[in-house]
C-alpha atoms as a PDB file:
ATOM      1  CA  UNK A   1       0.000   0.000   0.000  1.00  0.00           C
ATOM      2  CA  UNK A   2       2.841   2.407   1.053  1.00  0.00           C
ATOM      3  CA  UNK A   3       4.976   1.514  -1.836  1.00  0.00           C
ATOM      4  CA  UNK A   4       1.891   1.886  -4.447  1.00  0.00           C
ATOM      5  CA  UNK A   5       0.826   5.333  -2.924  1.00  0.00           C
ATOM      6  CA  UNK A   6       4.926   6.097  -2.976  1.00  0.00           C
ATOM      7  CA  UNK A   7       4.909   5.613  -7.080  1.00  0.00           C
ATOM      8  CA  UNK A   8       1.578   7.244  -7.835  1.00  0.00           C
ATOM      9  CA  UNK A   9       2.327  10.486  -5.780  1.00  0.00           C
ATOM     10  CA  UNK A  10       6.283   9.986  -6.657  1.00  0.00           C
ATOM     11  CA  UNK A  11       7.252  11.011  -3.269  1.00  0.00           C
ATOM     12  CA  UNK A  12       9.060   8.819  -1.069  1.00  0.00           C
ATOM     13  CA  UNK A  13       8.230   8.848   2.747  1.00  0.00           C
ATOM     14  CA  UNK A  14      11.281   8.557   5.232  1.00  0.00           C
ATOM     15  CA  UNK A  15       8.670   7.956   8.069  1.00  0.00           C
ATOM     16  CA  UNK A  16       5.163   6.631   8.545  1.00  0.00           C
ATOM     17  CA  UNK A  17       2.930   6.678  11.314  1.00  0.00           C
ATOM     18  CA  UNK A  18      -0.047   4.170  11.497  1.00  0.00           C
ATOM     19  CA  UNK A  19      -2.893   3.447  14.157  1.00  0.00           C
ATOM     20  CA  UNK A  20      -5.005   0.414  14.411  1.00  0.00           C
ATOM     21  CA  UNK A  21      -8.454   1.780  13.478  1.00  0.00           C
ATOM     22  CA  UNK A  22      -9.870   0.825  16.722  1.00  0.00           C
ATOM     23  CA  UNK A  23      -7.051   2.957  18.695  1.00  0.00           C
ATOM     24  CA  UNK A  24      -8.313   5.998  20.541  1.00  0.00           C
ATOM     25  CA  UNK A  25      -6.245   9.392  21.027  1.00  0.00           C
ATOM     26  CA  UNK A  26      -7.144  10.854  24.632  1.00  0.00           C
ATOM     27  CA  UNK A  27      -4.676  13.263  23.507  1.00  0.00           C
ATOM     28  CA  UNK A  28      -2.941  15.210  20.233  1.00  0.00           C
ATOM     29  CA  UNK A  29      -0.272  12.909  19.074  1.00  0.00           C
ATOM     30  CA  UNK A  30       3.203  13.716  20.031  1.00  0.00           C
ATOM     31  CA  UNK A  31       4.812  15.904  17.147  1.00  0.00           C
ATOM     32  CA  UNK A  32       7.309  14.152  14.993  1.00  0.00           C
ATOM     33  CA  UNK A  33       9.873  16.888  15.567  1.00  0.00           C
ATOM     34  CA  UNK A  34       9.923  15.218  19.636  1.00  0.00           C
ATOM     35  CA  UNK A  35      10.858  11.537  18.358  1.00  0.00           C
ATOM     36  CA  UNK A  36      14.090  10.769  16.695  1.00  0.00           C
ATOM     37  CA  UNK A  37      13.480   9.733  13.096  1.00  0.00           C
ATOM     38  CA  UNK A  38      15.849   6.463  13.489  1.00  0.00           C
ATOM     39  CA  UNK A  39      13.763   4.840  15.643  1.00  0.00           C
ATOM     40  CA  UNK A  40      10.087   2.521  16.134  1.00  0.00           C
ATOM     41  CA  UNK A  41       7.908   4.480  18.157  1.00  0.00           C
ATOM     42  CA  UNK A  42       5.303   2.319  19.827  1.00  0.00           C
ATOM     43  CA  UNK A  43       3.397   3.023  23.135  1.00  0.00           C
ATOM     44  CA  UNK A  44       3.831   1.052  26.464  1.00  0.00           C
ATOM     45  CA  UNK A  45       1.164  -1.360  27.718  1.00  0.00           C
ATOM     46  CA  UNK A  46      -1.444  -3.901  25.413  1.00  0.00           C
ATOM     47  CA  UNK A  47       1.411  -5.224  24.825  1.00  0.00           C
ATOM     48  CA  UNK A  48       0.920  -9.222  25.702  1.00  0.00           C
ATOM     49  CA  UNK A  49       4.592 -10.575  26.041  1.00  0.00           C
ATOM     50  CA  UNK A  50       5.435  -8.191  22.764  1.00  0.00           C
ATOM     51  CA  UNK A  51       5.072  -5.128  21.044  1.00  0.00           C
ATOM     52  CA  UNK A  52       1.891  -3.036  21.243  1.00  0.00           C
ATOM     53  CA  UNK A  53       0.831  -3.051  18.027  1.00  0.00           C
ATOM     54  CA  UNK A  54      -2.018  -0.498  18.115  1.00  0.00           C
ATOM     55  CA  UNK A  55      -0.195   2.596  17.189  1.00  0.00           C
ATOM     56  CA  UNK A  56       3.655   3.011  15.579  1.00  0.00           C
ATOM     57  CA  UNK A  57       5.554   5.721  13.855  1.00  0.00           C
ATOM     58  CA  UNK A  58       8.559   4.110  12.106  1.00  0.00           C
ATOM     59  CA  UNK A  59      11.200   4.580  10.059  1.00  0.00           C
ATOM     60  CA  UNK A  60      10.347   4.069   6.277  1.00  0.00           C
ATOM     61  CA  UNK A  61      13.010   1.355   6.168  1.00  0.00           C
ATOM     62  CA  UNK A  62      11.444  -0.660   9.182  1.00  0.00           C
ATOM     63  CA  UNK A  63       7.817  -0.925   6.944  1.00  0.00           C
ATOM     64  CA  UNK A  64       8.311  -4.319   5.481  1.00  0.00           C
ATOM     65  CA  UNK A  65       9.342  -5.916   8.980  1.00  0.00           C
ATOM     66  CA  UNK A  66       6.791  -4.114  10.264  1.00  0.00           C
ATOM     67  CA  UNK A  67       3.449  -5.148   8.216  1.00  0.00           C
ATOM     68  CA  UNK A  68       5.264  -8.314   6.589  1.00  0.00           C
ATOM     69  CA  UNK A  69       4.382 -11.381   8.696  1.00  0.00           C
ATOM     70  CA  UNK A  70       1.726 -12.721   6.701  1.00  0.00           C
ATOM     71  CA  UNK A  71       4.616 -13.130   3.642  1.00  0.00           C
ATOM     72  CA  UNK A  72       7.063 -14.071   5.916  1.00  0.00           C
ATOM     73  CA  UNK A  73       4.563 -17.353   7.042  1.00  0.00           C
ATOM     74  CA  UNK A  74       3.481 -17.500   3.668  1.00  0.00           C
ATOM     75  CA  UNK A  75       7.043 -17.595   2.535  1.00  0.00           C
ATOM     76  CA  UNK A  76       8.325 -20.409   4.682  1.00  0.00           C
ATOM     77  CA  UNK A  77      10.684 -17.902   5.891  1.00  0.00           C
ATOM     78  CA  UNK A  78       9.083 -17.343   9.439  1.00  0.00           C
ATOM     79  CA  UNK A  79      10.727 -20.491  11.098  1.00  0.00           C
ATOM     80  CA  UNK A  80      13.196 -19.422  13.974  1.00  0.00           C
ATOM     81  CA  UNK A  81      10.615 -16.273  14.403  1.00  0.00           C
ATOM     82  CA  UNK A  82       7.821 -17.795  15.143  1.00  0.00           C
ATOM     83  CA  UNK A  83       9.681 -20.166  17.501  1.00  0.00           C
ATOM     84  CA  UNK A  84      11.127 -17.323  19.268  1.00  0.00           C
ATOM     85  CA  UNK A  85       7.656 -15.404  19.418  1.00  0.00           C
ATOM     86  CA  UNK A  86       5.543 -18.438  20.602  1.00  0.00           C
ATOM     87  CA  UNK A  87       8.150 -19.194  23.515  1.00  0.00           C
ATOM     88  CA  UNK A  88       7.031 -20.848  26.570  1.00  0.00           C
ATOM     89  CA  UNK A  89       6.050 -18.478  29.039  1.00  0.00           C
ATOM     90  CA  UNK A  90       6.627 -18.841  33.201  1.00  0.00           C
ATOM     91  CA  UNK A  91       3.755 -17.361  34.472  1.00  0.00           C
ATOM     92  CA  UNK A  92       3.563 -19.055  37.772  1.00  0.00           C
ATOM     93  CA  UNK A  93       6.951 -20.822  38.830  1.00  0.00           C
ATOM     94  CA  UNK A  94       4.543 -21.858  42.108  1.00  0.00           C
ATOM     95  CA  UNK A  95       2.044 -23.264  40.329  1.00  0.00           C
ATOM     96  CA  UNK A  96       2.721 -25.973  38.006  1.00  0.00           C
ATOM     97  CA  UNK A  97      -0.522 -25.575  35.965  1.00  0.00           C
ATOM     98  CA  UNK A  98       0.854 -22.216  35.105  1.00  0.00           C
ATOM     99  CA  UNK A  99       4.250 -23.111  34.691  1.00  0.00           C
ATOM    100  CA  UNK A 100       4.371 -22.882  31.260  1.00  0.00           C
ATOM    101  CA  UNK A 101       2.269 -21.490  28.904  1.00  0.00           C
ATOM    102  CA  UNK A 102       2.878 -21.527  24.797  1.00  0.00           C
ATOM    103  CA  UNK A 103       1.238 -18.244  23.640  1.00  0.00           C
ATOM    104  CA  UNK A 104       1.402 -16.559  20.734  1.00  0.00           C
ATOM    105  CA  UNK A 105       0.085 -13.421  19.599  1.00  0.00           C
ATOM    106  CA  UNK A 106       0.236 -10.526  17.274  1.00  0.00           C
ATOM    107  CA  UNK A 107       2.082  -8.486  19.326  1.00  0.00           C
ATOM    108  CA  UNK A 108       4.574 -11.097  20.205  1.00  0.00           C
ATOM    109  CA  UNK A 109       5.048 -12.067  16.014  1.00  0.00           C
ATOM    110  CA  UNK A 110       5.428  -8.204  15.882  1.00  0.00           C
ATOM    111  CA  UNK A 111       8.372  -8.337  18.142  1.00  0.00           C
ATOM    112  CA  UNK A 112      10.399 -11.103  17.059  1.00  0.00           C
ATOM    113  CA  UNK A 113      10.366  -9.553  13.071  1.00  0.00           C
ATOM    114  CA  UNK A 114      11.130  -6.492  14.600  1.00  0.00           C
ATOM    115  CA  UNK A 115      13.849  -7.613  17.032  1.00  0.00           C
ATOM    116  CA  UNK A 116      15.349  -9.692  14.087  1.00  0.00           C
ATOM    117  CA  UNK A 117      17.299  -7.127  12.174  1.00  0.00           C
END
């Protein structure tokens, strides 16, 4: 989408900021002037063992890591990641019902492609 919108308008974006459509601002987003272009911005909390995925502002560079886990999986090329994002999980050392969990989410998928490069 980024890429097609990229070679219609012939600009190139250096950074792109994207919300889920269900996110709500409480607030005016920060300006981009206040975050250092070189790095994924993504909120604390909803995060579920990952990355909140919700709300980012990333550099340009970072978008195919970033929205490209469905072709990664559909690829083949997703192994070690998703082995790394679907982890076991201590939740409870005491309780050994809740020793270890195997979860996998978005947000965790998110941060292993992320955490990869």
């Amino acid at each position: 989408m980024v890429e097609e919108e990229e070679k219609s308008s012939q600009v190139l974006y250096n950074r792109l900021v994207v919300s889920r459509f269900d996110w709500q601002w409480l607030a005016p987003h920060p300006r981009l002037s206040l975050l250092e272009s070189r790095y994924v911005w993504i909120p604390d909390g909803e995060d579920w063992g990952g990355l909140n995925d919700r709300h980012v502002v990333l550099p340009r560079k970072w978008a195919d890591l970033y929205w490209g886990g469905w072709q990664l999986l559909v690829d083949g090329a997703a192994g070690k990641l998703v082995q790394q994002a679907a982890a076991p999980q201590i939740l409870s050392p005491d309780d050994p019902h809740l020793r270890s969990v195997v979860e996998f989410s978005s947000e965790r998928w998110l941060a292993a492609r992320l955490r990869s490069s």
